[in-house]
Protein backbone atom coordinates (compact mmCIF):
# COMPACT_ATOMS: atom_id res chain seq x y z
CA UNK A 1 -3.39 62.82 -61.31
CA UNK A 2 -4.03 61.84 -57.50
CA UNK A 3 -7.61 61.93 -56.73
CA UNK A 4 -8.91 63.46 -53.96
CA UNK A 5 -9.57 59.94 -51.81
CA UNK A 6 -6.23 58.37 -52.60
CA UNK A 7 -4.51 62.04 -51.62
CA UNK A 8 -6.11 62.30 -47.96
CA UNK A 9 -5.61 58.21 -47.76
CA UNK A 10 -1.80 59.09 -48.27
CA UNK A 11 -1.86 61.49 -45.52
CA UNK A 12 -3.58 59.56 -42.98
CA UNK A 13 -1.38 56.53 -43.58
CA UNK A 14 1.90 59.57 -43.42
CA UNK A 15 -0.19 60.65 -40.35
CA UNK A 16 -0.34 57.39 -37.81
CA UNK A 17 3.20 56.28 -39.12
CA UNK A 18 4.25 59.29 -37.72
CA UNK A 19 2.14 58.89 -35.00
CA UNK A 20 3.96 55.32 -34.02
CA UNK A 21 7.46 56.28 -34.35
CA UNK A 22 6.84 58.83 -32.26
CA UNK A 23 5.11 56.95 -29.71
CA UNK A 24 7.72 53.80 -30.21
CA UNK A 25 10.68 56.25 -29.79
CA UNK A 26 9.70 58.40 -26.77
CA UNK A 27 7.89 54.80 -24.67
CA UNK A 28 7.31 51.69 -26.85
CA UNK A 29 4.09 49.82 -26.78
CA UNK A 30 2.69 47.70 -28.35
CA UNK A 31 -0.20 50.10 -29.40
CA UNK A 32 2.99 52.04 -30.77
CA UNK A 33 4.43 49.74 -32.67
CA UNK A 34 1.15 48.56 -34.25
CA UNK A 35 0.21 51.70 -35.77
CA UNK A 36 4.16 52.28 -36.57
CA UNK A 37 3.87 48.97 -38.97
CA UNK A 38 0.21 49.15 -39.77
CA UNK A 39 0.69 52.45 -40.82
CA UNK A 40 3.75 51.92 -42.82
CA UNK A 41 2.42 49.05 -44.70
CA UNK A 42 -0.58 50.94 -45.70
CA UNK A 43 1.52 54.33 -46.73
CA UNK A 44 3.61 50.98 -48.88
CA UNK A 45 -0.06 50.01 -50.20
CA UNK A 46 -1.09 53.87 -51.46
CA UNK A 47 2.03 54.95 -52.92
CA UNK A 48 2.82 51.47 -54.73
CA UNK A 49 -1.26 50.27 -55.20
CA UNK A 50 -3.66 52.22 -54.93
CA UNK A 51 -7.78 51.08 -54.85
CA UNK A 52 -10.86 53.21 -54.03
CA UNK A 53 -10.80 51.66 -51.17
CA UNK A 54 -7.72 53.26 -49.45
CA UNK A 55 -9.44 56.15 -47.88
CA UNK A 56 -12.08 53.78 -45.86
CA UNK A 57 -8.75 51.52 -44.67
CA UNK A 58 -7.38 55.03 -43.75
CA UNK A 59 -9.86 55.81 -41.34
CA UNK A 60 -10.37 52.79 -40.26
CA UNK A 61 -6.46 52.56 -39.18
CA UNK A 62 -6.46 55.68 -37.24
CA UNK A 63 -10.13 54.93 -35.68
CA UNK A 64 -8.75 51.60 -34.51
CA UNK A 65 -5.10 53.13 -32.96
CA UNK A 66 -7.18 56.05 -31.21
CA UNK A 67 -9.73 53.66 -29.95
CA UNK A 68 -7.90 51.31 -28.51
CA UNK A 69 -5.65 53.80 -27.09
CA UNK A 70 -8.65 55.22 -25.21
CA UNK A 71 -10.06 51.47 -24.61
CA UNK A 72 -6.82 50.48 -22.87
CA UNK A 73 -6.13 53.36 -20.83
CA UNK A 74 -9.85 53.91 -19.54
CA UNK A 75 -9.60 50.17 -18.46
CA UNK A 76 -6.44 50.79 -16.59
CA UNK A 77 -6.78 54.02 -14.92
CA UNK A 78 -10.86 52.23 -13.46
CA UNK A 79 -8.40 49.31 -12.53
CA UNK A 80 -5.98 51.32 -11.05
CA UNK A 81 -8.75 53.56 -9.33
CA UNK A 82 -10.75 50.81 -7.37
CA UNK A 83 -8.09 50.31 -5.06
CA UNK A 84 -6.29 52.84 -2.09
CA UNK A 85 -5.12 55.60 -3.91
CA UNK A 86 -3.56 58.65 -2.22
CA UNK A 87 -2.82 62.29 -4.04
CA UNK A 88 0.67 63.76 -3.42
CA UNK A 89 1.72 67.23 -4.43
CA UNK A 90 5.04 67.79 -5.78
CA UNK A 91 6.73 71.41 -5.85
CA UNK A 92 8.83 70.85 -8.96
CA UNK A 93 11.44 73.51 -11.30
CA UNK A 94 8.78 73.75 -13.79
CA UNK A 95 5.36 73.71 -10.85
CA UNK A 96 3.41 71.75 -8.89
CA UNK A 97 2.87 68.57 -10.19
CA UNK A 98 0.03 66.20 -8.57
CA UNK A 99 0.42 62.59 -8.64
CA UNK A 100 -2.22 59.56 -7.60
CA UNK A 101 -0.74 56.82 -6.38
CA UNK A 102 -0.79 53.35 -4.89
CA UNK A 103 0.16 52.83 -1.15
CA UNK A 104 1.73 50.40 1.25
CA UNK A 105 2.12 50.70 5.68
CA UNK A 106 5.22 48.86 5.67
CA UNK A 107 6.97 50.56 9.15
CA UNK A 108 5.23 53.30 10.60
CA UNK A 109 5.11 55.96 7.85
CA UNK A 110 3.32 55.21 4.55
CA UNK A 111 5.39 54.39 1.49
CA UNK A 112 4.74 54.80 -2.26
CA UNK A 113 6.02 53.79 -5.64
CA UNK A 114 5.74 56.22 -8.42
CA UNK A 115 7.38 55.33 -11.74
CA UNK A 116 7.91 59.40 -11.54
CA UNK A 117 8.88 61.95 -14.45
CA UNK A 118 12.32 63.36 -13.75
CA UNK A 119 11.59 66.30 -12.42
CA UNK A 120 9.10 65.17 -10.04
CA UNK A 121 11.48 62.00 -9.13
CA UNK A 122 14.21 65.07 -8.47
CA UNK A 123 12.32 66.53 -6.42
CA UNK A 124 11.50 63.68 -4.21
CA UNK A 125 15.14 62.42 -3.85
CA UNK A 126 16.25 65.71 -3.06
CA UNK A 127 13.59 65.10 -0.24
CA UNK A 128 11.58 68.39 -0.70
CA UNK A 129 8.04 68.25 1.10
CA UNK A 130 5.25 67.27 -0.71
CA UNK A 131 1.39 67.86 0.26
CA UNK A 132 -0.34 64.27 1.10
CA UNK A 133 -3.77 63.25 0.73
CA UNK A 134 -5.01 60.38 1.93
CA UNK A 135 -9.10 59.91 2.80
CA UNK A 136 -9.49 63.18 2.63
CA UNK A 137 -6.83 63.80 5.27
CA UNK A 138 -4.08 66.26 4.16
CA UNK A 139 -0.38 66.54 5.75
CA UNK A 140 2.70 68.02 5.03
CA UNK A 141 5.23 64.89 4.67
CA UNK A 142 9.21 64.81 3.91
CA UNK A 143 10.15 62.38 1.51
CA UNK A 144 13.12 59.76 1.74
CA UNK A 145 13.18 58.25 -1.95
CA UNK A 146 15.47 55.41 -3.55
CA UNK A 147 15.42 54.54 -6.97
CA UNK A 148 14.09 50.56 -7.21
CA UNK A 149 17.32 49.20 -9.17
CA UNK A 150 18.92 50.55 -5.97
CA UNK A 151 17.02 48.46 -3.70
CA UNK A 152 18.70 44.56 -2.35
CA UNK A 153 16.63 42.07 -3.83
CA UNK A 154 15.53 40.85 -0.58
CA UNK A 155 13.63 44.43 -0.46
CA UNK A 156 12.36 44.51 -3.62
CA UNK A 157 10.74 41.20 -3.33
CA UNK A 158 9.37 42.24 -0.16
CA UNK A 159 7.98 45.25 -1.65
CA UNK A 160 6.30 43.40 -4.73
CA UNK A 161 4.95 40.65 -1.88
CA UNK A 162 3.27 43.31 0.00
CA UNK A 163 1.94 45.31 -3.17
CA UNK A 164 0.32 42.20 -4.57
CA UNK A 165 -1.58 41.53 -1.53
CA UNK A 166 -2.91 44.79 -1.19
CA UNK A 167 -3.71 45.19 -4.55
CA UNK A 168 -4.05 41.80 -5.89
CA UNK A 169 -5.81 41.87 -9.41
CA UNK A 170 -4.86 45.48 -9.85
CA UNK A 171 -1.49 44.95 -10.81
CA UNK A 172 -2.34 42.97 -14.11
CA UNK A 173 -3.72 46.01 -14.95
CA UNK A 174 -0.34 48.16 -14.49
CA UNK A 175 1.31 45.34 -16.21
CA UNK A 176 -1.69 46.08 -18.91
CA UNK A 177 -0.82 49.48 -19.56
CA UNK A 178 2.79 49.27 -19.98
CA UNK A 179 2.62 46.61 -21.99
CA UNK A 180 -0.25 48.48 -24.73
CA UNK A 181 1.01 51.85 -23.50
CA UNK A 182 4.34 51.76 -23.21
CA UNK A 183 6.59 53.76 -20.95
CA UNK A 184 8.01 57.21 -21.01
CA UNK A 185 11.91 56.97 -21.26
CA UNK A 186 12.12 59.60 -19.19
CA UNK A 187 10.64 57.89 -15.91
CA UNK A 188 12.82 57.13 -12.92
CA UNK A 189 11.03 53.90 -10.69
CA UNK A 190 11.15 55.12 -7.07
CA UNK A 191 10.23 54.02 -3.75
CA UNK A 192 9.41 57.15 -1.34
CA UNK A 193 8.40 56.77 2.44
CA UNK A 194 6.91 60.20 3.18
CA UNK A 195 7.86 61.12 6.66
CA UNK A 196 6.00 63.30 8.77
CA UNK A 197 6.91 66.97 8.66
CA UNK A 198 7.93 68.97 12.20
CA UNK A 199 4.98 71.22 11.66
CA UNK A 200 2.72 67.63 10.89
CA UNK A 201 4.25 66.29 14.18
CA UNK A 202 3.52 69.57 16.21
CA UNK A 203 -0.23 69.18 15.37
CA UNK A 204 0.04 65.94 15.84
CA UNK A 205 0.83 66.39 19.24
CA UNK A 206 -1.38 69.04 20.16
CA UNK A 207 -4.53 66.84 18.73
CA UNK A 208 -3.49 64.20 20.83
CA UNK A 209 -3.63 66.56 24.15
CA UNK A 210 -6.92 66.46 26.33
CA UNK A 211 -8.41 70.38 25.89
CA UNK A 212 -7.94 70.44 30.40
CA UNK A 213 -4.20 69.85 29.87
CA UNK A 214 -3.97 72.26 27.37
CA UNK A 215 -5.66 74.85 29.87
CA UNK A 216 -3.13 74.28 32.72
């Protein structure tokens, strides 16, 4: 008969195997994969030879995924933090969806990169306003997004050029997180310049005014 030890052993090895095929099948990882074959080779070790000890290596397994899990993205979302990031709004099918992001001043409107969920990326190409928050300043801007594979080389490299020396260090630690993370398949890479809005460019205008023109 299965004692109680080896039985919950058994379902905490079932438990993080599921755990990393699901995580390996919907964005890969190395975290993923690790508890996938970690996992696997100690639901193997239960089932085929079991010890007393199997319970301890159990929780020890699923203490290890879940820490480093928190461990790696804690590190990268500080990281990712300490640098310019703006907040931009997105009206999407399913609701708003709020994004923080990195950005560049390439040209005279500001320009971000968002490795974006689909609806959010449809959204943006379909160039539907989004709310923009940068220093605590918030505008109404029009999108004009292009997928990155779409990009001419000569563009992209420009692109990475200016990220890296704005950012510098930071970008190890996007590098970081897909690497331990992984990547949602579902993400479309986009570039976005966010345009200013008519109603953005009417108050614009009106700030810039002196308040004895405005009275004439």
């Amino acid at each position: 008969m299965m004692s109680r030890s080896h039985a919950v052993a058994l379902v905490i090895a079932a438990l993080v195997t599921g755990m990393g095929i699901t995580v390996v099948l919907t964005r890969g990882g190395l975290i993923g994969w690790s508890a996938l074959v970690l996992g696997f080779a100690l639901l193997l070790k239960v089932m085929l030879k079991p010890s007393s000890t199997d319970y301890l290596l159990g929780l020890s397994l699923a203490a290890f995924c879940a820490l480093i899990w928190a461990g790696a993205y804690s590190y990268v979302i500080a990281t990712w933090e300490s640098g310019e990031v703006v907040e931009v709004v997105i009206d999407t099918q399913s609701g708003q969806h709020t994004a923080r992001l990195w950005v560049l001043d390439i040209g005279e409107e500001p320009l971000i990169y968002y490795d974006a969920p689909a609806e959010a990326a449809e959204a943006l190409m379909a160039g539907k306003p989004v709310r923009f928050t940068r220093a605590g300043s918030v505008s109404v801007r029009v999108p004009a997004a292009v997928r990155i594979e779409a990009l001419p080389e000569s563009k992209a490299a420009e692109l990475r050029d200016a990220m890296e020396a704005k950012y510098e260090g930071r970008i190890t630690a996007a590098q970081i997180f897909y690497g331990l993370l992984g990547r949602p398949r579902d993400r479309v890479a986009l570039i976005a310049t966010l345009g200013a809005s008519e109603a953005t460019r009417e108050q614009s205008t009106i700030r810039k005014r002196s308040p004895g023109r405005l009275l004439r």
